[in-house]
C-alpha atoms as a PDB file:
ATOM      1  CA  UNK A   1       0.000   0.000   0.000  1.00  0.00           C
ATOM      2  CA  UNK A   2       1.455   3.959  -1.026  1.00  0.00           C
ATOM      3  CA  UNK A   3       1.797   6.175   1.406  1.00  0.00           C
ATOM      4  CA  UNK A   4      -0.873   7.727  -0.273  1.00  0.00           C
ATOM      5  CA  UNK A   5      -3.489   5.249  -0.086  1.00  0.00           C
ATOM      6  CA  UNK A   6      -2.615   5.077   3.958  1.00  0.00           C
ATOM      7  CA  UNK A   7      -3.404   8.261   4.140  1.00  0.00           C
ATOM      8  CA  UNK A   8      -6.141   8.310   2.646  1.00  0.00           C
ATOM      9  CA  UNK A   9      -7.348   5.206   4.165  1.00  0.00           C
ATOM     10  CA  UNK A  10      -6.636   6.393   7.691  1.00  0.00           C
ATOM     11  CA  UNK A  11      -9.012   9.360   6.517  1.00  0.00           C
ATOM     12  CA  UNK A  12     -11.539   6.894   5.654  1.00  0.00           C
ATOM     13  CA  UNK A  13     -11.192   5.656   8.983  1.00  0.00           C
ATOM     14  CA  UNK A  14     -11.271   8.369  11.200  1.00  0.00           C
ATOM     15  CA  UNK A  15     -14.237   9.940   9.576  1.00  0.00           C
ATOM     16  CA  UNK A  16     -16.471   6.835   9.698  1.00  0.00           C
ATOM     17  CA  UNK A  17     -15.365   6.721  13.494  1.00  0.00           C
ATOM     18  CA  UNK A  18     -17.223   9.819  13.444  1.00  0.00           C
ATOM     19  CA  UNK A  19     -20.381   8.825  11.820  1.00  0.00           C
ATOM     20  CA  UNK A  20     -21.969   7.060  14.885  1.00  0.00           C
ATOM     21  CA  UNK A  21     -21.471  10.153  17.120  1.00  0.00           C
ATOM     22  CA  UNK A  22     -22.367  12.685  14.795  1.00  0.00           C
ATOM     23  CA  UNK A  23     -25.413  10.555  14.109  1.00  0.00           C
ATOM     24  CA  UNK A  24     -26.522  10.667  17.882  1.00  0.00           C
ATOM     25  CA  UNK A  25     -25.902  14.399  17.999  1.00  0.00           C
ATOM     26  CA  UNK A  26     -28.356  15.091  15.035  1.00  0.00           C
ATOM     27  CA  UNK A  27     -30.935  13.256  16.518  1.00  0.00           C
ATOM     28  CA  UNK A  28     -30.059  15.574  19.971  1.00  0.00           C
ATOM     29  CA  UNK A  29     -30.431  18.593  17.815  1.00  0.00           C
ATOM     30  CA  UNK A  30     -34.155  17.238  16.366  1.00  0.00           C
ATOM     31  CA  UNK A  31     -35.210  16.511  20.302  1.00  0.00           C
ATOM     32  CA  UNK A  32     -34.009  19.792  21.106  1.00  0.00           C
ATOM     33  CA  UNK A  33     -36.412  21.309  18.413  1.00  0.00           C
ATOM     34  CA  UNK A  34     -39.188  19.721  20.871  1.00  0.00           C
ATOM     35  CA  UNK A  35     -41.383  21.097  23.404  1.00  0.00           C
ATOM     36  CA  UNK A  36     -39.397  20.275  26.746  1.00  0.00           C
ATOM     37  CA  UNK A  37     -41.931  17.670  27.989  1.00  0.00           C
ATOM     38  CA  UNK A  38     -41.872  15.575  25.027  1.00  0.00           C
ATOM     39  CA  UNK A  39     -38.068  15.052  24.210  1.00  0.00           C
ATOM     40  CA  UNK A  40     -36.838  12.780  26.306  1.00  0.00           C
ATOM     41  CA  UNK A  41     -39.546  10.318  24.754  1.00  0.00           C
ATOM     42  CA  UNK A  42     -38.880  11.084  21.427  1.00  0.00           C
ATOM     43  CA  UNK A  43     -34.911  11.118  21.247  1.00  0.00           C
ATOM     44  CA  UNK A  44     -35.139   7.982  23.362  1.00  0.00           C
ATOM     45  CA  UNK A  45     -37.242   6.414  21.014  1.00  0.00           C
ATOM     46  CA  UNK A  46     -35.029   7.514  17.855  1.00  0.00           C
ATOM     47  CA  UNK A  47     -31.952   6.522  19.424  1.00  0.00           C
ATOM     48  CA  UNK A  48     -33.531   2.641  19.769  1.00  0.00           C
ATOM     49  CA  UNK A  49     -34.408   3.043  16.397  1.00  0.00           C
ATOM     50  CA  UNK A  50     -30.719   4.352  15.421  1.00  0.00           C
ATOM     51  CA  UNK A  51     -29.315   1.280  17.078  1.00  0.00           C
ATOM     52  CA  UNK A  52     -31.262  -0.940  15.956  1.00  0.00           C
ATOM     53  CA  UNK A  53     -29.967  -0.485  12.354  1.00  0.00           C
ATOM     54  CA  UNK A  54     -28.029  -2.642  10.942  1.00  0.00           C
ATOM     55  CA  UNK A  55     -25.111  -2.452   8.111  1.00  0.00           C
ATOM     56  CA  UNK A  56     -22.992   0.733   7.593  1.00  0.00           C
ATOM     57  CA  UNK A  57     -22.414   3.720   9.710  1.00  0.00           C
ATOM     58  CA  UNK A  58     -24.083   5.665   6.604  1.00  0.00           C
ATOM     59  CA  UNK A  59     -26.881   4.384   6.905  1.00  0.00           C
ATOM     60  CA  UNK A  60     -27.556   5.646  10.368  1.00  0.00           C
ATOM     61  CA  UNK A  61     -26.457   9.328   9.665  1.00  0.00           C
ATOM     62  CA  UNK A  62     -29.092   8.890   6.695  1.00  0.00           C
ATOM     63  CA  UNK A  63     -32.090   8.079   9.061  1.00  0.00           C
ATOM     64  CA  UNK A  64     -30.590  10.793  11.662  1.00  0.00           C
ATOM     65  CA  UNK A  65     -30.713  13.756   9.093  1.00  0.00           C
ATOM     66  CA  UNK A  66     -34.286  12.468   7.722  1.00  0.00           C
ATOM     67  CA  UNK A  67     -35.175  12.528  11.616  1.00  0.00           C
ATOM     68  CA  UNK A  68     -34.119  16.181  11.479  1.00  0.00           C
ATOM     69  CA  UNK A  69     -36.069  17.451   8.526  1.00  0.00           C
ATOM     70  CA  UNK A  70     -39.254  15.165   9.660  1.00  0.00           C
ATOM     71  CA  UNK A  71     -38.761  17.638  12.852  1.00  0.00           C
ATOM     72  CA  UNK A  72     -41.488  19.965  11.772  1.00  0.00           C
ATOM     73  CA  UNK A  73     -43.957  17.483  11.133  1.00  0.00           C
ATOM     74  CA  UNK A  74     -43.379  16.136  14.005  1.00  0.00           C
ATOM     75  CA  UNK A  75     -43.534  19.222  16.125  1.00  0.00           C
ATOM     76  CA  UNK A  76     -46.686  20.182  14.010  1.00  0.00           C
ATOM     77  CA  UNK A  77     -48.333  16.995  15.169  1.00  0.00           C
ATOM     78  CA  UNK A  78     -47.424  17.921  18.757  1.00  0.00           C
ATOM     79  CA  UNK A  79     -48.576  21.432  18.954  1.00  0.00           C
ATOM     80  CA  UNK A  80     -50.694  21.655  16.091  1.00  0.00           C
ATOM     81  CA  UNK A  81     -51.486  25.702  16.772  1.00  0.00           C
ATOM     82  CA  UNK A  82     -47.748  26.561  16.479  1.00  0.00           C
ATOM     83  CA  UNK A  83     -46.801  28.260  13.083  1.00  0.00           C
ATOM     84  CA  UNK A  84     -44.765  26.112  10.592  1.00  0.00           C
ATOM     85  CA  UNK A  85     -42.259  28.935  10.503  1.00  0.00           C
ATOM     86  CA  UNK A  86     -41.623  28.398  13.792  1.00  0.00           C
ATOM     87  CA  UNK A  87     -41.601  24.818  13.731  1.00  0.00           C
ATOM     88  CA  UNK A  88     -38.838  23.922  11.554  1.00  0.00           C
ATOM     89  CA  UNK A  89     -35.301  23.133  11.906  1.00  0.00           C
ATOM     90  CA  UNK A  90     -34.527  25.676   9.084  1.00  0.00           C
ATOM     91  CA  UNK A  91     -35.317  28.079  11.380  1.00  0.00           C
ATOM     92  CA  UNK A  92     -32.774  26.757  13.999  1.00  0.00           C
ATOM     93  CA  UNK A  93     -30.262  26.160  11.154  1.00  0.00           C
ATOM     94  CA  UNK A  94     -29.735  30.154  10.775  1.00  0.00           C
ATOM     95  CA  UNK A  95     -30.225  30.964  14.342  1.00  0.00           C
ATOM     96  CA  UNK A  96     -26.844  28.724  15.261  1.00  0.00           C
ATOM     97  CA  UNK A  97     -25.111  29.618  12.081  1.00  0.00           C
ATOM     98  CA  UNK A  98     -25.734  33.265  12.898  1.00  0.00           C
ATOM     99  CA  UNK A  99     -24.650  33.155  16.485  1.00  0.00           C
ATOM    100  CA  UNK A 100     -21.676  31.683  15.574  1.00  0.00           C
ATOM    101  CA  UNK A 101     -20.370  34.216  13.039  1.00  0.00           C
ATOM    102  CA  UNK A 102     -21.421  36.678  14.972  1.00  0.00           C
ATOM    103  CA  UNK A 103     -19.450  35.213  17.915  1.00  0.00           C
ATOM    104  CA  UNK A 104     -16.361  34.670  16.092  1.00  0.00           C
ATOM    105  CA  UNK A 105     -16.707  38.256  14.612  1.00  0.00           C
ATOM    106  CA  UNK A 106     -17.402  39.775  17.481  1.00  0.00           C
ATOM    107  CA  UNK A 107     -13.978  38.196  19.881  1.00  0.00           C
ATOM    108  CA  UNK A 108     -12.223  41.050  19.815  1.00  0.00           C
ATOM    109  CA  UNK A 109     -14.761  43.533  21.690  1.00  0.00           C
ATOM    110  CA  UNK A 110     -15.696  40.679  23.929  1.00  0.00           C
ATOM    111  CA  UNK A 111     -11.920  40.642  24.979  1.00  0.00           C
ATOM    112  CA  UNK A 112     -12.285  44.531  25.392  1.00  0.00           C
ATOM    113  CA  UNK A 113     -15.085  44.457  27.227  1.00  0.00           C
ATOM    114  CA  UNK A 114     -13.907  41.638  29.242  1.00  0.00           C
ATOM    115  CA  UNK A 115     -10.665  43.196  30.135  1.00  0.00           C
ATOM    116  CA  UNK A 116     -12.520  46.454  30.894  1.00  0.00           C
ATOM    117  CA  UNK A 117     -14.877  44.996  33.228  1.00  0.00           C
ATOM    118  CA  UNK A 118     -12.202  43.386  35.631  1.00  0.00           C
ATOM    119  CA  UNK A 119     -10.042  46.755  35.450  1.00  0.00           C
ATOM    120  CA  UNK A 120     -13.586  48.664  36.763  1.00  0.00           C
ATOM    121  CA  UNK A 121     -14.890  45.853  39.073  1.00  0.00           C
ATOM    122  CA  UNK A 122     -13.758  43.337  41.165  1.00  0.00           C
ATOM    123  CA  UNK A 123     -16.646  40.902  39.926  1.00  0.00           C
ATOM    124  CA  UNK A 124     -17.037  38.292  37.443  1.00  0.00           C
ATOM    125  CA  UNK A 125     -17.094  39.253  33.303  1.00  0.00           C
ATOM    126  CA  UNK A 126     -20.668  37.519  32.448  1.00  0.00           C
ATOM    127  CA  UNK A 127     -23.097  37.033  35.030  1.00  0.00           C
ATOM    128  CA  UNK A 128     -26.519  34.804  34.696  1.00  0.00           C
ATOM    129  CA  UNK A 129     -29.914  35.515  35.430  1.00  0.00           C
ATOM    130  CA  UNK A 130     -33.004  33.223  35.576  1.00  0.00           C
ATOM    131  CA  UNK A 131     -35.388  33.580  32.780  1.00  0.00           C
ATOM    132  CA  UNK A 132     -38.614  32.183  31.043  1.00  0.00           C
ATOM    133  CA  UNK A 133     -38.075  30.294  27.960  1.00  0.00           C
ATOM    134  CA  UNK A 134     -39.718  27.792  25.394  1.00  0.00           C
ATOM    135  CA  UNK A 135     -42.606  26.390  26.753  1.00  0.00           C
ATOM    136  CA  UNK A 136     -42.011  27.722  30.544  1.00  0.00           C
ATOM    137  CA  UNK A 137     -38.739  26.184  30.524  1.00  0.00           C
ATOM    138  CA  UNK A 138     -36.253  27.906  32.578  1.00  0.00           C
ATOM    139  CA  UNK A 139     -32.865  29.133  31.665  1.00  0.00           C
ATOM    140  CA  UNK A 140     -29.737  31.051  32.624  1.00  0.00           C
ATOM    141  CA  UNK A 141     -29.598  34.203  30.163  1.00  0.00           C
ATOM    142  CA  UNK A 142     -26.009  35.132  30.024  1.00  0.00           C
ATOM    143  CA  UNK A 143     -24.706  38.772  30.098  1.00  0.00           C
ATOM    144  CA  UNK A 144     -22.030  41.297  30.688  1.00  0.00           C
ATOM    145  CA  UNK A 145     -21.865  42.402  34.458  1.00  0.00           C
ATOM    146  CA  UNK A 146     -22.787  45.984  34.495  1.00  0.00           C
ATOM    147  CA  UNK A 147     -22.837  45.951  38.814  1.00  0.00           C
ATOM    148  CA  UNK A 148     -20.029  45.917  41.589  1.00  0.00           C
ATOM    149  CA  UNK A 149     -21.142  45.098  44.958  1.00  0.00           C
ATOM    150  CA  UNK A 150     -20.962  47.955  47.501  1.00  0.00           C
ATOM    151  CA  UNK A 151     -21.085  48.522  51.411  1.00  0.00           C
ATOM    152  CA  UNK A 152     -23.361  51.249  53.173  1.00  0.00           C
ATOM    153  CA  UNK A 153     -24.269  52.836  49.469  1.00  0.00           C
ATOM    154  CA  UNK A 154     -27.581  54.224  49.191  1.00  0.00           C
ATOM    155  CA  UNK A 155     -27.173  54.413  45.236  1.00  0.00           C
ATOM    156  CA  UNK A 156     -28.966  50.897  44.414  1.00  0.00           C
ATOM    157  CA  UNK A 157     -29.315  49.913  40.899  1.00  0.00           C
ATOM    158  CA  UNK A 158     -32.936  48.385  40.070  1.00  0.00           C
ATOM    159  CA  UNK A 159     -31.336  45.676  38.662  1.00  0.00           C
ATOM    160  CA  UNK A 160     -29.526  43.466  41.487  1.00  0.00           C
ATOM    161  CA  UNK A 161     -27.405  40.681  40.324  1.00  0.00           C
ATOM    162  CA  UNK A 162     -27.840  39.385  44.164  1.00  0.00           C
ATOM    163  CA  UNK A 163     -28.543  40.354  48.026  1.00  0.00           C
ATOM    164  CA  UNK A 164     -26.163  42.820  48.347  1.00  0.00           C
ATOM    165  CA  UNK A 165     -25.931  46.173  47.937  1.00  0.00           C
ATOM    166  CA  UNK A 166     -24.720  47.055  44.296  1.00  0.00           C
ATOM    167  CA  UNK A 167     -24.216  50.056  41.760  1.00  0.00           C
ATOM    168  CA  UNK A 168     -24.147  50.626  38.318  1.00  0.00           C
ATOM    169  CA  UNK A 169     -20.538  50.963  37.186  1.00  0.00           C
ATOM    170  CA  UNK A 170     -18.533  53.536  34.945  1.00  0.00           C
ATOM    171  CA  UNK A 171     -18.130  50.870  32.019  1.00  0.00           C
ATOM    172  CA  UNK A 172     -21.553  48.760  32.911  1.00  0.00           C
ATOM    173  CA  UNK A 173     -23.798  52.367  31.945  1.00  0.00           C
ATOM    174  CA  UNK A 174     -22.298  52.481  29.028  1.00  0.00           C
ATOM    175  CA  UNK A 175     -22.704  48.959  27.755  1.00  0.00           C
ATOM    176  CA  UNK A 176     -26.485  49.503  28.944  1.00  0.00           C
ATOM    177  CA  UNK A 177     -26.981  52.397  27.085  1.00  0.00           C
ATOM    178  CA  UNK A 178     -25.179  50.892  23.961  1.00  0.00           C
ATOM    179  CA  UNK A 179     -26.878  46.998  24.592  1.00  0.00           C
ATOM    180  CA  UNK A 180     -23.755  45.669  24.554  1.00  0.00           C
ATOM    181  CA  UNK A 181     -24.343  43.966  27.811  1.00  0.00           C
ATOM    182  CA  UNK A 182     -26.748  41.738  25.810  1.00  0.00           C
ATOM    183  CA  UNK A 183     -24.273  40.233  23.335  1.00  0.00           C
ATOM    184  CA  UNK A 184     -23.310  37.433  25.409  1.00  0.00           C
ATOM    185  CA  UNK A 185     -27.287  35.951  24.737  1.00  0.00           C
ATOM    186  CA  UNK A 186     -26.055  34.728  21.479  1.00  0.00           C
ATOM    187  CA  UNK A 187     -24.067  32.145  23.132  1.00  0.00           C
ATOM    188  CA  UNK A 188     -27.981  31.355  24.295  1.00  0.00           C
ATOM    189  CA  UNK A 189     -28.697  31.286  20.916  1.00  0.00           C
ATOM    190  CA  UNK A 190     -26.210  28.765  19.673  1.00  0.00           C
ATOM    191  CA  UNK A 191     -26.920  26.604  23.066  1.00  0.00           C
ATOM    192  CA  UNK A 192     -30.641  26.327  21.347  1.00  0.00           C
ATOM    193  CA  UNK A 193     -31.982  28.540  24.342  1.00  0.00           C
ATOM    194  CA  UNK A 194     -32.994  31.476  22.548  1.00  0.00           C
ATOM    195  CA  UNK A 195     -33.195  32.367  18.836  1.00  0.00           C
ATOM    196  CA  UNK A 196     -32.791  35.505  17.140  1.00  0.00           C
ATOM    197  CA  UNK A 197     -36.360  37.149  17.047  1.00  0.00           C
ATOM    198  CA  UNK A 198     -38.733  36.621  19.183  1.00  0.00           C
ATOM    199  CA  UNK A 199     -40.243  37.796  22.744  1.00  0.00           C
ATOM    200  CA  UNK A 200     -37.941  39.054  24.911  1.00  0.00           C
ATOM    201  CA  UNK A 201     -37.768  35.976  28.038  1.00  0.00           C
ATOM    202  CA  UNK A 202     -38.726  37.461  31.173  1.00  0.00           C
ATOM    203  CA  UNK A 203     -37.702  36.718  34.673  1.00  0.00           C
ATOM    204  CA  UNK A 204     -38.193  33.518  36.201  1.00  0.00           C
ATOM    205  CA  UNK A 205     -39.677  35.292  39.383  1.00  0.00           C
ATOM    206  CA  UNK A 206     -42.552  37.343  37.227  1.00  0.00           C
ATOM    207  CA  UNK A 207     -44.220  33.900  36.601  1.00  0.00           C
ATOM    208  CA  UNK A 208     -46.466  34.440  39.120  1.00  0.00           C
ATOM    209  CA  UNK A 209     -47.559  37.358  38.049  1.00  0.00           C
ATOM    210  CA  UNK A 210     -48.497  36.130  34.214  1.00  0.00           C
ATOM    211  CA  UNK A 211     -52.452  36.195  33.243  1.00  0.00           C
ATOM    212  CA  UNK A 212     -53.301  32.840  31.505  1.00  0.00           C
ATOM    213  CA  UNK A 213     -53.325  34.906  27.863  1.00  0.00           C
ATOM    214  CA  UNK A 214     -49.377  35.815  28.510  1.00  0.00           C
ATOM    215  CA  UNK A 215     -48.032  32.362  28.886  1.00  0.00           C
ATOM    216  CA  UNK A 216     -49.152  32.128  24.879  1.00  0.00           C
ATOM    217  CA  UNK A 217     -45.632  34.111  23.874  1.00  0.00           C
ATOM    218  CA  UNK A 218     -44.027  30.961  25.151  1.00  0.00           C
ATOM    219  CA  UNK A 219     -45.381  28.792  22.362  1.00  0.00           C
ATOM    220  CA  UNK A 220     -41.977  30.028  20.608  1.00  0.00           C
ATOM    221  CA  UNK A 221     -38.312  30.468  22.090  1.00  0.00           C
ATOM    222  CA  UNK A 222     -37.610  33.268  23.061  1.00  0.00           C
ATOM    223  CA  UNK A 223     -35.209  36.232  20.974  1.00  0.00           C
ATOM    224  CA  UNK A 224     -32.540  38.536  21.455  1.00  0.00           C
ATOM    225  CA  UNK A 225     -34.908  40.849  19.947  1.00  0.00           C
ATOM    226  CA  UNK A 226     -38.385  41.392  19.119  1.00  0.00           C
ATOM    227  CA  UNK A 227     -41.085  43.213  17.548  1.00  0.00           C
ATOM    228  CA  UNK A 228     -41.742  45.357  20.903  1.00  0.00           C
ATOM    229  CA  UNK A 229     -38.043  46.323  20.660  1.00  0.00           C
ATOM    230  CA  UNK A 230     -38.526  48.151  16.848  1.00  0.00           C
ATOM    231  CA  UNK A 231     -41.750  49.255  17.752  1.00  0.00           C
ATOM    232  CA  UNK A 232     -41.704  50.279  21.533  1.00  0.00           C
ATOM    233  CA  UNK A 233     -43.766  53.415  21.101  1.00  0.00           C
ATOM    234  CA  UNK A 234     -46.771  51.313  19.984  1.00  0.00           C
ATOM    235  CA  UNK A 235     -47.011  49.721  23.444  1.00  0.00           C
ATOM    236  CA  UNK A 236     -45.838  50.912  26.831  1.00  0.00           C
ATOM    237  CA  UNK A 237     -47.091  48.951  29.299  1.00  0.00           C
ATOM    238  CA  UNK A 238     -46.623  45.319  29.879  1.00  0.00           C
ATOM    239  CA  UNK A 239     -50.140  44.242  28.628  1.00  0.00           C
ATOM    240  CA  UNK A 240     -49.110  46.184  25.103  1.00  0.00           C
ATOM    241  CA  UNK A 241     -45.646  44.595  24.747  1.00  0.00           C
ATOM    242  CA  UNK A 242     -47.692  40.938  25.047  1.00  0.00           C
ATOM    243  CA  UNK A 243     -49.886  41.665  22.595  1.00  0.00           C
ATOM    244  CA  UNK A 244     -47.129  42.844  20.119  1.00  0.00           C
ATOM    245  CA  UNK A 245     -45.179  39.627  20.897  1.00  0.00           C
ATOM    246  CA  UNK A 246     -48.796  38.109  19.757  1.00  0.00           C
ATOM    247  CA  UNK A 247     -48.846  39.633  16.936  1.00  0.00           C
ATOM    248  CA  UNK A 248     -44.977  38.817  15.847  1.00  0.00           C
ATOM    249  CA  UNK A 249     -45.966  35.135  16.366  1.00  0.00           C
ATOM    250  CA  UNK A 250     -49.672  35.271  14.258  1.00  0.00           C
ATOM    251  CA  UNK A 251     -47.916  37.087  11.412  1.00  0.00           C
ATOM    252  CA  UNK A 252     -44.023  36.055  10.914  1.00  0.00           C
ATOM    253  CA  UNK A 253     -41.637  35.337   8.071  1.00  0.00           C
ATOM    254  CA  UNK A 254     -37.830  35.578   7.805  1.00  0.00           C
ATOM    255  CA  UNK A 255     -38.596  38.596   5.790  1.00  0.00           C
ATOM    256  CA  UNK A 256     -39.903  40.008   8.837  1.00  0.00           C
ATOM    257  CA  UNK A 257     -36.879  38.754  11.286  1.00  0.00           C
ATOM    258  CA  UNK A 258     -34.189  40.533   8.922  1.00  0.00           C
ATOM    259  CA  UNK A 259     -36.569  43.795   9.185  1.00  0.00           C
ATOM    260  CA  UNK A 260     -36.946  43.462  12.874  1.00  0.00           C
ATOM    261  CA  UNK A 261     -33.287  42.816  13.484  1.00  0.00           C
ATOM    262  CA  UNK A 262     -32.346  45.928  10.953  1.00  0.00           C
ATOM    263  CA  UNK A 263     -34.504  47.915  13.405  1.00  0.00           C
ATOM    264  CA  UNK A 264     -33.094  46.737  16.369  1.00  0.00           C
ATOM    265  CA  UNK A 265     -29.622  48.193  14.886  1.00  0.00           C
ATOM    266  CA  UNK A 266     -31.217  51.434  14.120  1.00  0.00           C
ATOM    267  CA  UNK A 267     -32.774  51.684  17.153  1.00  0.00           C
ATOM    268  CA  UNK A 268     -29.372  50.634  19.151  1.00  0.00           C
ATOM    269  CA  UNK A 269     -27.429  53.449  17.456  1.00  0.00           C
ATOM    270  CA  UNK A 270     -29.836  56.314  18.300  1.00  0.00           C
ATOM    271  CA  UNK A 271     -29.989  55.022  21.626  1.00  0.00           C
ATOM    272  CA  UNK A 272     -33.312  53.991  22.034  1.00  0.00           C
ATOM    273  CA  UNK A 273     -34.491  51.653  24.987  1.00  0.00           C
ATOM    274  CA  UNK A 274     -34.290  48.461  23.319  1.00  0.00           C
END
């Protein structure tokens, strides 16, 4: 055998070492499509069906990926009600391949605002706060920390990251008022937590506080942005942002996500509240 057919053997090889993993991982990705309650039965269920398989490693990739793409109908015979836009893996497919470019892109101010953080504060870079997701699921949002504890302050931010006494630092108003603080959520996105557009996740600890009608926003994951964040002025109380997130979810298209994210932009460099 040539060095060259080695090689290219031990190619071979090493990729079809790879097969059986990858295959499990793309039926992980099609669970994680799910509504919480139903994926452990599902990917269980797949996963026999994977093993069960006989002949070549290709074969089970094959039946993983057509597991994937059979997602939406699957999730459409679920939860009938919930738009096919939402429902597909397509969807998901930009979401993650955004949120990584944008992740890789964007290394370079996270190291600034990293190493700017620990030279203002003597707390941790990213800090994570409890929030509503898909479903009612809960989740750790990740951010930038914009807070430093402080002792016998009367100047209390109306954001606490804990118990203690904090304040708003020199570096952590700024990201605020430029929503840099938020870039960190598209580490949410990749993780499947959160996609691009959607309604804004709330706290954990507002649940209680949610009319029956409100808990229908989490029929979809929830977005960095949303249609409430372009459109703010339409709706200021909490009532009004619900019923825009409504809205966004009766009447969507990835026409409209581009739009809504171009507005976020616009509405990030004038400052806005978003």
């Amino acid at each position: 055998m040539t060095a060259a057919a080695a090689c290219v053997n031990l190619i071979l090889t090493e990729c079809f070492d790879w097969l059986p993993w990858l295959a499990k991982r793309i039926l992980h990705a099609a669970a994680l499509h799910l509504p919480p309650k139903y994926r452990q039965r599902y990917e269980d269920e797949w996963l026999g069906e994977l093993d069960s398989i006989p002949g070549l490693r290709v074969s089970r990739l094959a039946f993983s990926l057509r597991v994937f793409f059979s997602a939406t109908a699957t999730m459409r015979a679920i939860s009938p009600e919930t738009r096919l836009y939402f429902s597909t893996p397509a969807k998901r497919l930009v979401d993650f391949s955004f949120a990584c470019l944008v992740l890789v892109l964007l290394m370079p101010m996270f190291l600034v605002i990293g190493l700017a953080i620990k030279l203002t504060s003597a707390g941790p870079i990213f800090i994570k706060e409890r929030h509503l997701g898909f479903e009612g699921e809960t989740f750790d949002v990740i951010g930038f920390s914009t807070t430093a504890s402080v002792v016998g302050s009367a100047n209390l931010t109306s954001r606490p990251s804990n118990l203690r006494p904090v304040r708003v630092t020199t570096i952590g108003r700024l990201l605020r008022k430029l929503s840099l603080d938020e870039l960190p959520q598209f580490i949410n996105v990749m993780k499947g937590d959160m996609s691009l557009v959607g309604p804004r996740p709330l706290l954990a600890k507002e649940a209680a506080y949610l009319k029956d009608w409100h808990n229908a926003r989490h029929a979809v994951r929830p977005g960095i942005t949303g249609l409430w964040q372009v459109r703010w002025d339409e709706g200021r109380s909490f009532d009004d942002m619900v019923r825009l997130d409504l809205r966004y979810m009766q009447d969507s298209s990835a026409g409209r996500d581009i739009r809504i994210m171009l507005g976020t932009v616009r509405a990030a460099l004038r400052s806005r509240p978003i």
